[in-house]
N, C-alpha and C. Protein backbone atom coordinates (compact mmCIF):
# COMPACT_ATOMS: atom_id res chain seq x y z
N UNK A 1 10.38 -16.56 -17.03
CA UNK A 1 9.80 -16.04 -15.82
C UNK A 1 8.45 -16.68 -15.58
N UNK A 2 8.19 -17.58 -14.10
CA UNK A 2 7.04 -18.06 -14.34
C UNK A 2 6.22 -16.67 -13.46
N UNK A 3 4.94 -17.04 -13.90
CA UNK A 3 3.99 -15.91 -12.93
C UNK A 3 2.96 -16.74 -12.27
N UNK A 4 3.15 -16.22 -10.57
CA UNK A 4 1.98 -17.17 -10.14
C UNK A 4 0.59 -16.65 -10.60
N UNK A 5 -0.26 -17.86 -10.11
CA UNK A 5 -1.54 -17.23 -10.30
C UNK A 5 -2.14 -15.63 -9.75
N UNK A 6 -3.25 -15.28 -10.43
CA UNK A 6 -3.76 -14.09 -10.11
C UNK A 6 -4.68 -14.52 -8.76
N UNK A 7 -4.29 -13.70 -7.87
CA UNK A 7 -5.41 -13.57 -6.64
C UNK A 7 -6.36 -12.62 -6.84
N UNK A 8 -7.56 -12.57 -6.34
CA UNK A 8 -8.26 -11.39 -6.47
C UNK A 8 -8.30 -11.17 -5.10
N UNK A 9 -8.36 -9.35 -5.05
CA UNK A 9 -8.72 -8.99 -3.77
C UNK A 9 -9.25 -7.73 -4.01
N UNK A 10 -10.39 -7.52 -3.24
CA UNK A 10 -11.08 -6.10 -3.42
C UNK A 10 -10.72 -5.15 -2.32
N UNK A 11 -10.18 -3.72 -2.59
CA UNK A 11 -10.28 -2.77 -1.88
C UNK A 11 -10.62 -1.58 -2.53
N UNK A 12 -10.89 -0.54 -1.52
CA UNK A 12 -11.63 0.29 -1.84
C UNK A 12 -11.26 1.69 -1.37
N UNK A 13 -10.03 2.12 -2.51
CA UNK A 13 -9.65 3.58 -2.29
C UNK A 13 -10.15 4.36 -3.30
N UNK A 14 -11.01 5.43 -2.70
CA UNK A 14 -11.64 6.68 -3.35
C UNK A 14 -13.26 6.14 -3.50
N UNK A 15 -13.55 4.78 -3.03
CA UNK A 15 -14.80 4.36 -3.20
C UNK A 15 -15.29 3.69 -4.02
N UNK A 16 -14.41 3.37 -4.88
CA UNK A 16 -14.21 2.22 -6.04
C UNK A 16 -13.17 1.39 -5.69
N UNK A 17 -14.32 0.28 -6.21
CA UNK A 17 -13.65 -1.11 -6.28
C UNK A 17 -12.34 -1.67 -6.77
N UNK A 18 -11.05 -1.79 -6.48
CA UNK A 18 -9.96 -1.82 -7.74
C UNK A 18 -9.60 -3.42 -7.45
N UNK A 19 -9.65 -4.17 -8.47
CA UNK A 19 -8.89 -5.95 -8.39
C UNK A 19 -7.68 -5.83 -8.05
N UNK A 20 -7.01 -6.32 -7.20
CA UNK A 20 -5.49 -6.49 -6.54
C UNK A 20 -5.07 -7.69 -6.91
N UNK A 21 -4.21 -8.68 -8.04
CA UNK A 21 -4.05 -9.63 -8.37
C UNK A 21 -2.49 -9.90 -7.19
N UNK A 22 -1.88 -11.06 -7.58
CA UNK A 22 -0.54 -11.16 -6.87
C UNK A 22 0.47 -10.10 -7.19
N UNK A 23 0.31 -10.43 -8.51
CA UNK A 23 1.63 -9.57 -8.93
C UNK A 23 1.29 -7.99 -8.63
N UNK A 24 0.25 -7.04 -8.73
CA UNK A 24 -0.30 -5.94 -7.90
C UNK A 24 0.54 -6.05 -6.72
N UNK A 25 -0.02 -6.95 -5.71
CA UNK A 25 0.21 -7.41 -4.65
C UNK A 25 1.80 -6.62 -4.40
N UNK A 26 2.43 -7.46 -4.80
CA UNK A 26 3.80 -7.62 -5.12
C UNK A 26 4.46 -6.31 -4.97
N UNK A 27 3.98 -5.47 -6.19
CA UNK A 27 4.38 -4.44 -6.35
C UNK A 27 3.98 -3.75 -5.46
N UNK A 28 3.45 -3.78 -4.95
CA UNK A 28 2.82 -2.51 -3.91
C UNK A 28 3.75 -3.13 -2.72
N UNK A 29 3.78 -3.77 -2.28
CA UNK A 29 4.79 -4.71 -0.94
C UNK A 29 6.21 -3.78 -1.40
N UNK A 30 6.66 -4.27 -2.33
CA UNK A 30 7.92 -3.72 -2.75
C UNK A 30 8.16 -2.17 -2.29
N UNK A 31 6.55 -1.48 -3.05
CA UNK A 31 7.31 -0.27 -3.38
C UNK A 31 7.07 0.61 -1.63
N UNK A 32 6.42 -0.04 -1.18
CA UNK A 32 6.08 0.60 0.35
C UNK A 32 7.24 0.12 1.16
N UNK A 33 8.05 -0.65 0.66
CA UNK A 33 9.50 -0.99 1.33
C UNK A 33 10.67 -0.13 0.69
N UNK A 34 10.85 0.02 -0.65
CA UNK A 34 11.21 1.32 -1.03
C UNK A 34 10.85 1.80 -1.76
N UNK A 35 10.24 3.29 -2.28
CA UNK A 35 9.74 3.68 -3.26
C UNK A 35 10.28 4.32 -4.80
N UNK A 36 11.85 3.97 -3.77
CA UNK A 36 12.86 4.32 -4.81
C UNK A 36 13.70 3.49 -5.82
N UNK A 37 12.88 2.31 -5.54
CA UNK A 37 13.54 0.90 -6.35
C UNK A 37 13.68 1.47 -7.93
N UNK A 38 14.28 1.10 -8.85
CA UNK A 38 14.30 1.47 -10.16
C UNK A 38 13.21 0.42 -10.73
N UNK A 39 12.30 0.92 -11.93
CA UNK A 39 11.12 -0.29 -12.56
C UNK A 39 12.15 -1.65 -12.87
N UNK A 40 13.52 -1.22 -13.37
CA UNK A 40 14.26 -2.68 -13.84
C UNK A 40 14.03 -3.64 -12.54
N UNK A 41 14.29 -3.35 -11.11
CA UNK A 41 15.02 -4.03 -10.05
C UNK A 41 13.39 -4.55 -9.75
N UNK A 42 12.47 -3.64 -9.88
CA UNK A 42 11.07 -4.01 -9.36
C UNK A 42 10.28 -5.05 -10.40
N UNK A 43 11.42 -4.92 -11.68
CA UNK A 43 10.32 -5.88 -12.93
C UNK A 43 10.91 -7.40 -12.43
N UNK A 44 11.97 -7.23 -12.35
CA UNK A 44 13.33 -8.76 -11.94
C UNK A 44 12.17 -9.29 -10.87
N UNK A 45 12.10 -8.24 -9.39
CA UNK A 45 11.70 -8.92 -8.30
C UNK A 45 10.16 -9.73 -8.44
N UNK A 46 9.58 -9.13 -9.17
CA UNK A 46 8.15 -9.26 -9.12
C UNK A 46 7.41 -10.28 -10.49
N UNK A 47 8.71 -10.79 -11.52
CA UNK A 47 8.69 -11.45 -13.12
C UNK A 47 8.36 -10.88 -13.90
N UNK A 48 8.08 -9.25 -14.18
CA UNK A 48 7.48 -9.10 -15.44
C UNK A 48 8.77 -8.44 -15.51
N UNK A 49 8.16 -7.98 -17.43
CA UNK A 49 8.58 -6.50 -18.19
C UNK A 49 8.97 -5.46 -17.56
N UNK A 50 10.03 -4.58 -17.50
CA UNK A 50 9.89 -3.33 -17.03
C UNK A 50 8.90 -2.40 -17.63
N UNK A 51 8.58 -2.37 -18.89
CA UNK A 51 7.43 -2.06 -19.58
C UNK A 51 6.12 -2.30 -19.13
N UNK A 52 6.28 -3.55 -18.74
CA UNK A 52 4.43 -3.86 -18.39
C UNK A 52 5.08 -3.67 -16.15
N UNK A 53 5.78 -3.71 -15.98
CA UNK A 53 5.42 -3.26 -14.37
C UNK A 53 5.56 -2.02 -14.64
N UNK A 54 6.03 -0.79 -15.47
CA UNK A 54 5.70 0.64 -15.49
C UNK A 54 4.03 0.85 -15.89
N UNK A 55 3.67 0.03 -16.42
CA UNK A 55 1.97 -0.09 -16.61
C UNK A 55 1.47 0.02 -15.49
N UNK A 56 1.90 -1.34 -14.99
CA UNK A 56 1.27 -1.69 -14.14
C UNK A 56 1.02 -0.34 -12.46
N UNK A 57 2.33 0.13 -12.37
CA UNK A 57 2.53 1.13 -11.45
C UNK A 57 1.66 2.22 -11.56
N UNK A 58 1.19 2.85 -13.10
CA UNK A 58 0.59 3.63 -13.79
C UNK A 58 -0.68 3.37 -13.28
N UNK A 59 -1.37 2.19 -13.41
CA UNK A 59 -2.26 2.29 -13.30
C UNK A 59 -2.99 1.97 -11.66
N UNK A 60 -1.67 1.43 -10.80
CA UNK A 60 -2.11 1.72 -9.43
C UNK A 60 -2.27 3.23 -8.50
N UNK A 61 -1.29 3.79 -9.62
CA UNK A 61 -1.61 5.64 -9.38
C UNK A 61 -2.80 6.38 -9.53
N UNK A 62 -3.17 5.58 -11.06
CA UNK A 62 -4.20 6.53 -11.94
C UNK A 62 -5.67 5.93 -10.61
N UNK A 63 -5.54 4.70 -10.36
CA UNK A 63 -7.02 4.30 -9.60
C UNK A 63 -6.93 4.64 -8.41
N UNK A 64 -5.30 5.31 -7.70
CA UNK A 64 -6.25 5.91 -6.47
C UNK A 64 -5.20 4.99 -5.11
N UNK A 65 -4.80 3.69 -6.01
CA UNK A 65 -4.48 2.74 -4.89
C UNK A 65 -2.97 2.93 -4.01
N UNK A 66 -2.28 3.49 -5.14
CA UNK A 66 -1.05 4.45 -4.86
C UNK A 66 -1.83 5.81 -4.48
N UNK A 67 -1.63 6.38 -3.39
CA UNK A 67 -1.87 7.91 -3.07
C UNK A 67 -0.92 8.84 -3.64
N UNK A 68 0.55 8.40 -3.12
CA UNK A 68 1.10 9.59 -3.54
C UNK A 68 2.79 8.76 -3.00
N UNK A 69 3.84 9.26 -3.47
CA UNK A 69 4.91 8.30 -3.30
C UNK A 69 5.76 9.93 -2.08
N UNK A 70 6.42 9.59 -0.87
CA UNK A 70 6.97 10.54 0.10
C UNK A 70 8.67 9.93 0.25
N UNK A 71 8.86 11.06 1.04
CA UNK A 71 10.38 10.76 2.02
C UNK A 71 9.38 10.93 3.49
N UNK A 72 10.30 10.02 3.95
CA UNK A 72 9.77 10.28 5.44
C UNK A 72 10.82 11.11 6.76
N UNK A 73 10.36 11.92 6.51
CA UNK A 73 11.79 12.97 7.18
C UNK A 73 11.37 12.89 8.74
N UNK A 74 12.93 12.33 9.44
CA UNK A 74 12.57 12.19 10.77
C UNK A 74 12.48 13.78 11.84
N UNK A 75 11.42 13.73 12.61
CA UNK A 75 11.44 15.28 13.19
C UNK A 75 12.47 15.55 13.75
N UNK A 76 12.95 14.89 14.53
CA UNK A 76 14.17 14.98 15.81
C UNK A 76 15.32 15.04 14.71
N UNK A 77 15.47 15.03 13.66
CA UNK A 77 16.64 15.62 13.01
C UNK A 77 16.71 16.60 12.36
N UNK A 78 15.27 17.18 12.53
CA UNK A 78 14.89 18.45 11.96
C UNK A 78 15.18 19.90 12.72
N UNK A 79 15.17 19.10 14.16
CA UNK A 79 14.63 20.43 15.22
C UNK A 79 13.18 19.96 16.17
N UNK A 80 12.93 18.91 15.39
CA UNK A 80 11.29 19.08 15.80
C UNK A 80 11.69 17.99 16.92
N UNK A 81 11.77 18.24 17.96
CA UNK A 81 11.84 17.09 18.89
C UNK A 81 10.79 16.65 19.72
N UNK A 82 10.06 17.66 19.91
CA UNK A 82 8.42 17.18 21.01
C UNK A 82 7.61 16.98 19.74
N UNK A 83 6.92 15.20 19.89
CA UNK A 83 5.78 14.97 19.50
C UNK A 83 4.56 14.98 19.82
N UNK A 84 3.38 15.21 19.90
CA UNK A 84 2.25 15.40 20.87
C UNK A 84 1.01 14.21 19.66
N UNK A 85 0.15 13.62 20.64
CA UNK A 85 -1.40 13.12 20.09
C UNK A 85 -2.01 14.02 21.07
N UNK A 86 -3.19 14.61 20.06
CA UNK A 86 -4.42 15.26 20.71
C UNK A 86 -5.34 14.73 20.55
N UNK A 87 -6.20 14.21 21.80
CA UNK A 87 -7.71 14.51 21.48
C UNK A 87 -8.45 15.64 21.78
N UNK A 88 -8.97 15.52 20.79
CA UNK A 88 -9.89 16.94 20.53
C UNK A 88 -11.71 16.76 19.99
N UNK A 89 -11.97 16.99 21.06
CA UNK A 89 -13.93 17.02 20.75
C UNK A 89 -14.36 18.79 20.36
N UNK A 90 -15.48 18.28 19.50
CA UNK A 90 -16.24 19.69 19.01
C UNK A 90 -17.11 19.98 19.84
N UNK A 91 -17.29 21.20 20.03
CA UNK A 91 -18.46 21.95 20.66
C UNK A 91 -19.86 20.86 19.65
N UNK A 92 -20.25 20.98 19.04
CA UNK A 92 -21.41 20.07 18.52
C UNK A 92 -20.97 19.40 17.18
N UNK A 93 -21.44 18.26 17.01
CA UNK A 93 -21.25 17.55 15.54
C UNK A 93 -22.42 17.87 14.63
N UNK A 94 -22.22 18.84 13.94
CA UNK A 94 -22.55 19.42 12.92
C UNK A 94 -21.69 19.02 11.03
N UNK A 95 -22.21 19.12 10.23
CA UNK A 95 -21.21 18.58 9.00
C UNK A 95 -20.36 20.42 8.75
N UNK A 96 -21.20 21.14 9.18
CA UNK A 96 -20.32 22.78 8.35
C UNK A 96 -19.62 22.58 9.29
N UNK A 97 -19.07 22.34 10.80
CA UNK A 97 -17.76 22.62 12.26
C UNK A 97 -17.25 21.62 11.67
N UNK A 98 -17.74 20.25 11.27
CA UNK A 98 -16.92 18.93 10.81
C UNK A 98 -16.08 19.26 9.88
N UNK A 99 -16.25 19.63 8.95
CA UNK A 99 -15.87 20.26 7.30
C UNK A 99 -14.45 21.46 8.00
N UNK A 100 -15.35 22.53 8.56
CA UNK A 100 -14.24 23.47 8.56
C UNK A 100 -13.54 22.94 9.44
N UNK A 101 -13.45 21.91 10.52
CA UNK A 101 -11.75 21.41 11.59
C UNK A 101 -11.65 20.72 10.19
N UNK A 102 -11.28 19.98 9.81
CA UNK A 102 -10.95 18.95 8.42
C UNK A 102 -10.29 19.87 7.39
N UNK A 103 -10.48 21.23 7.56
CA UNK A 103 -9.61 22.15 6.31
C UNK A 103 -8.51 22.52 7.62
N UNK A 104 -9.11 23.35 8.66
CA UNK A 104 -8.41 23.51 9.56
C UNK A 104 -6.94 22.69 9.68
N UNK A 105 -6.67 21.34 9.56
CA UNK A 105 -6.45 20.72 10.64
C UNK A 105 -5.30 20.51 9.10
N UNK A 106 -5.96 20.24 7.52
CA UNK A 106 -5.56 20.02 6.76
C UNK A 106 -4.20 21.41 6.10
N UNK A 107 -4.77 22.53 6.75
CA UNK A 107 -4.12 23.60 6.42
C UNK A 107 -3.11 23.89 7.50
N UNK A 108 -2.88 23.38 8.51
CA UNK A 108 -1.71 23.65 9.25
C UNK A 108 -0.54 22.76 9.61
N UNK A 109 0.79 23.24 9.35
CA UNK A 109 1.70 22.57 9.21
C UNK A 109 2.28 22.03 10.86
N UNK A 110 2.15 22.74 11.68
CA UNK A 110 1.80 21.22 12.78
C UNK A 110 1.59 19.98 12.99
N UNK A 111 0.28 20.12 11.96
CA UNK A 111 -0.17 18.52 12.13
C UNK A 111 -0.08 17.91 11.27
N UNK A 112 0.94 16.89 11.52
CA UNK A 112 1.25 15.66 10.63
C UNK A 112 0.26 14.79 10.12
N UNK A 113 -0.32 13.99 11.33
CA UNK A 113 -1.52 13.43 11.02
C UNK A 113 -2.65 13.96 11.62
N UNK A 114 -4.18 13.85 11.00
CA UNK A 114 -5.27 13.93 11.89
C UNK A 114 -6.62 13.09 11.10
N UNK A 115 -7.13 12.29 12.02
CA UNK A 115 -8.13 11.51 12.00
C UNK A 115 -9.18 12.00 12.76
N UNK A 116 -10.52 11.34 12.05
CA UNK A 116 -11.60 11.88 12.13
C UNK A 116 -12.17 10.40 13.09
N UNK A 117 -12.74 10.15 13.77
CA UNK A 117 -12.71 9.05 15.09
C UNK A 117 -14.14 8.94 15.78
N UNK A 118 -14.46 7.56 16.21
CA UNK A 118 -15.48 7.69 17.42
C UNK A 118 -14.57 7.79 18.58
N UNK A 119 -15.74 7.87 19.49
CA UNK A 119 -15.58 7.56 21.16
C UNK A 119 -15.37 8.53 21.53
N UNK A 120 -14.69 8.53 22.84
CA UNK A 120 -14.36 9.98 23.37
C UNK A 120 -14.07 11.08 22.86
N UNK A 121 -13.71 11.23 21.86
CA UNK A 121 -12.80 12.65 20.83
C UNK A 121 -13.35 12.29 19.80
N UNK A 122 -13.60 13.64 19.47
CA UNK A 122 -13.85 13.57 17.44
C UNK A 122 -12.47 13.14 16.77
N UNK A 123 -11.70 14.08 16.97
CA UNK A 123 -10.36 13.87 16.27
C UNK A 123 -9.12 13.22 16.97
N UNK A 124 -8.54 12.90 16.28
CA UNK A 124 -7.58 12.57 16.95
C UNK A 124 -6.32 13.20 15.96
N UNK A 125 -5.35 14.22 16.61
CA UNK A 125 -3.96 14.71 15.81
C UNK A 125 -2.58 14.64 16.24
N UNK A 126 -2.06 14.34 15.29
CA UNK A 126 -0.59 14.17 15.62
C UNK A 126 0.59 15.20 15.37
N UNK A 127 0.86 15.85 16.66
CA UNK A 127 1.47 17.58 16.36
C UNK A 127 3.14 17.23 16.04
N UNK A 128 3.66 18.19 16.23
CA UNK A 128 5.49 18.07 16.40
C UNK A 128 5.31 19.63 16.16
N UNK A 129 6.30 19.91 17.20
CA UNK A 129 7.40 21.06 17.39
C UNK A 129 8.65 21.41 17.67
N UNK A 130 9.11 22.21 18.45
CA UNK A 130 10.58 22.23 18.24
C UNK A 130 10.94 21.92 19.94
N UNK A 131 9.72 22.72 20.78
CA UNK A 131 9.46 22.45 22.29
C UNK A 131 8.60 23.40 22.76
N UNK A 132 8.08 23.33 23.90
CA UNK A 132 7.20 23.36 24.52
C UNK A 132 6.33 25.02 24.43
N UNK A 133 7.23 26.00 24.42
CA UNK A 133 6.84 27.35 23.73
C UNK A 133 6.14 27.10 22.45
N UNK A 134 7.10 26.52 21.72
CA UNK A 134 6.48 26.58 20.41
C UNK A 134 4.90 25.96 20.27
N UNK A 135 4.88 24.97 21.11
CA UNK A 135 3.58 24.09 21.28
C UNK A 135 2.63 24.86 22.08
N UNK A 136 3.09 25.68 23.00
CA UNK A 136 2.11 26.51 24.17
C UNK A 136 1.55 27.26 22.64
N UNK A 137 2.59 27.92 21.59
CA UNK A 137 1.38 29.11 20.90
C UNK A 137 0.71 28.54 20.07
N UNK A 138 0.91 26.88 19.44
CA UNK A 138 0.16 26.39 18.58
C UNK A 138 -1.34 26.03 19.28
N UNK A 139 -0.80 25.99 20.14
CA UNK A 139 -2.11 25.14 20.81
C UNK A 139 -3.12 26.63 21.47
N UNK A 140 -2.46 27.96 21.61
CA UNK A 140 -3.35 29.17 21.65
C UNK A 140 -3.81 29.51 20.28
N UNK A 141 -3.38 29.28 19.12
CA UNK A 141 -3.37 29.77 18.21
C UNK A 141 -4.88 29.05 17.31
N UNK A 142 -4.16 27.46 17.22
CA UNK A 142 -5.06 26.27 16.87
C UNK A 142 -6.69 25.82 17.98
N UNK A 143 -5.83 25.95 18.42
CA UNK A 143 -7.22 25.29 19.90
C UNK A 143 -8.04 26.16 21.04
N UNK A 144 -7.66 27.33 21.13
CA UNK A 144 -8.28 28.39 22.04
C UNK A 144 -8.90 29.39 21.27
N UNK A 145 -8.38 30.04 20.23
CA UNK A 145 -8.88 30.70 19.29
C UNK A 145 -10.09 29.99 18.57
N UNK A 146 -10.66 28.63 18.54
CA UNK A 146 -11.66 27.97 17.81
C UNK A 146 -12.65 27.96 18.74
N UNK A 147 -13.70 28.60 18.59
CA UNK A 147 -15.37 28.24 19.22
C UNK A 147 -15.76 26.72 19.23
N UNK A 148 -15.50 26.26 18.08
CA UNK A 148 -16.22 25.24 17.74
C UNK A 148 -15.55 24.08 18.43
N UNK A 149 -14.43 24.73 19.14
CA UNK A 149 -13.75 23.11 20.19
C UNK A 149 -14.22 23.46 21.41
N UNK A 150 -14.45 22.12 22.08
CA UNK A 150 -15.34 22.15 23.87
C UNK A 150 -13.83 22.02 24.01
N UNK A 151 -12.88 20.80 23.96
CA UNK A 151 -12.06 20.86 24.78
C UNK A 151 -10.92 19.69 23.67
N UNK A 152 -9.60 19.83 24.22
CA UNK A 152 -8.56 18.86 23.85
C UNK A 152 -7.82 18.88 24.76
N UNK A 153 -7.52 17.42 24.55
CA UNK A 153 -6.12 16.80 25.82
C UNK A 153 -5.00 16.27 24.76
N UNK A 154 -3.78 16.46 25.51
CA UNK A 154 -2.11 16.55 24.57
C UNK A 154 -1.88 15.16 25.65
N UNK A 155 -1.70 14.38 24.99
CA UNK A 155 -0.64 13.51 25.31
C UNK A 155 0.79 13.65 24.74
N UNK A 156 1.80 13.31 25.43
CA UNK A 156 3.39 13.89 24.91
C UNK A 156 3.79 12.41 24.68
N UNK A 157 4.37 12.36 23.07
CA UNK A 157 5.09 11.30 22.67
C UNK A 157 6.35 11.05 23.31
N UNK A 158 6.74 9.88 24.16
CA UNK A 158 7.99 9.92 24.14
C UNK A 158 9.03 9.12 23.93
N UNK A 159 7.82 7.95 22.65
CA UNK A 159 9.27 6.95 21.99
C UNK A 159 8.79 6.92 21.23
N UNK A 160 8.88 6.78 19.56
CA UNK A 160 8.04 6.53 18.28
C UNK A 160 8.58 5.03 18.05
N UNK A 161 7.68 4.47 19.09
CA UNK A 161 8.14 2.73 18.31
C UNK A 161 8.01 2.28 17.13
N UNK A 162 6.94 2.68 16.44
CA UNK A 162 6.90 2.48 14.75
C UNK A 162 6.18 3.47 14.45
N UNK A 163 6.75 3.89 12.87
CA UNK A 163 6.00 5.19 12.14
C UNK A 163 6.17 4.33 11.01
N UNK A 164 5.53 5.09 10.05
CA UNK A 164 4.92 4.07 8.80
C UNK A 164 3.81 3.82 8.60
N UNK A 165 3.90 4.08 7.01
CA UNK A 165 2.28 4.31 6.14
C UNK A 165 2.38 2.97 5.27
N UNK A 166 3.16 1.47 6.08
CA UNK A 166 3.06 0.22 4.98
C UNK A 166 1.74 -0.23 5.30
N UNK A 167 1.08 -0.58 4.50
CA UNK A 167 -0.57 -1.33 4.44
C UNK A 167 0.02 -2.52 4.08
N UNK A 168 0.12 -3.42 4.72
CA UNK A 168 0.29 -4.89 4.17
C UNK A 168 -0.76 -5.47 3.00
N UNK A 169 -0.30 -6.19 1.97
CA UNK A 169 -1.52 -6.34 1.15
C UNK A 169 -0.91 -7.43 0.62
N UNK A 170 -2.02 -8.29 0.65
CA UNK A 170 -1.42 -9.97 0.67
C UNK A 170 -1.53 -10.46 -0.60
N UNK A 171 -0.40 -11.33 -0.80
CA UNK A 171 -0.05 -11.99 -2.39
C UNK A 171 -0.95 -13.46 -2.01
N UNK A 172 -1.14 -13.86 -3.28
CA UNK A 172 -1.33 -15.33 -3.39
C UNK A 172 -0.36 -16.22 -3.37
């Protein structure tokens, strides 16, 4: 098995520095294409050991660079057929209103995604429901009931051209 050279590349999940060589590289490409590859099929693709790419996986977990391995369950086969993006601005940017939307936003199963943003909107979130009732009480429940929001606007999803959490991360 030859191995190409090591690339270096710096990124920075959790705020530390972690070296990304090729073969890193590699593995991470792979496993964000499936996460369900077996270490044998991922040691073949990538030249090593299944031993040393189970290391290696280990230790893209332990630093942070792997978050967390998912299924990606589609809504519209769930029930959940209306998708919504909100922007949503705070009554004032303060860090204690910042902090508590950020648990808020983190504690309700509505929102799939939510980002913290410049420009027009503080946040920006990504809802799903089942339809439009269901969304009228989230949005009394989540967004009218909070002081600390001036205002949010719903845009209604109505094609998901791409979904996906792949970060491209380049080999040598």
């Amino acid at each position: 098995m030859s191995r190409k050279p090591a690339l270096r590349r710096s990124i920075r999940p959790n705020s530390s520095t972690i070296a990304i060589d090729a073969i890193d590289a590699a593995i991470l490409n792979q496993l964000q294409r499936n996460n369900r590859i077996t270490t044998d099929s991922l040691a073949m693709i990538v030249g090593l050991s299944p031993t040393t790419c189970q290391r290696r996986m280990k230790k893209l977990r332990n630093t942070g660079v792997i978050e967390g391995d998912v299924s990606i369950v589609s809504p519209k086969a769930i029930g959940r057929r209306l998708a919504m993006m909100v922007l949503v601005s705070l009554e004032r940017e303060r860090t204690d209103i910042i902090d508590r939307f950020k648990q808020a936003i983190r504690s309700t199963p509505e929102v799939m995604s939510g980002y913290y943003v410049t420009g027009e909107a503080d946040f920006v979130l990504i809802t799903t429901s089942s339809d439009m009732e269901e969304f009228e009480e989230f949005t009394r429940r989540f967004f009218y009931k909070n002081q600390d929001i001036k205002r949010f606007k719903t845009l209604v999803i109505m094609d998901r051209v791409k979904t996906g959490f792949f970060v491209p991360v380049e080999a040598g």
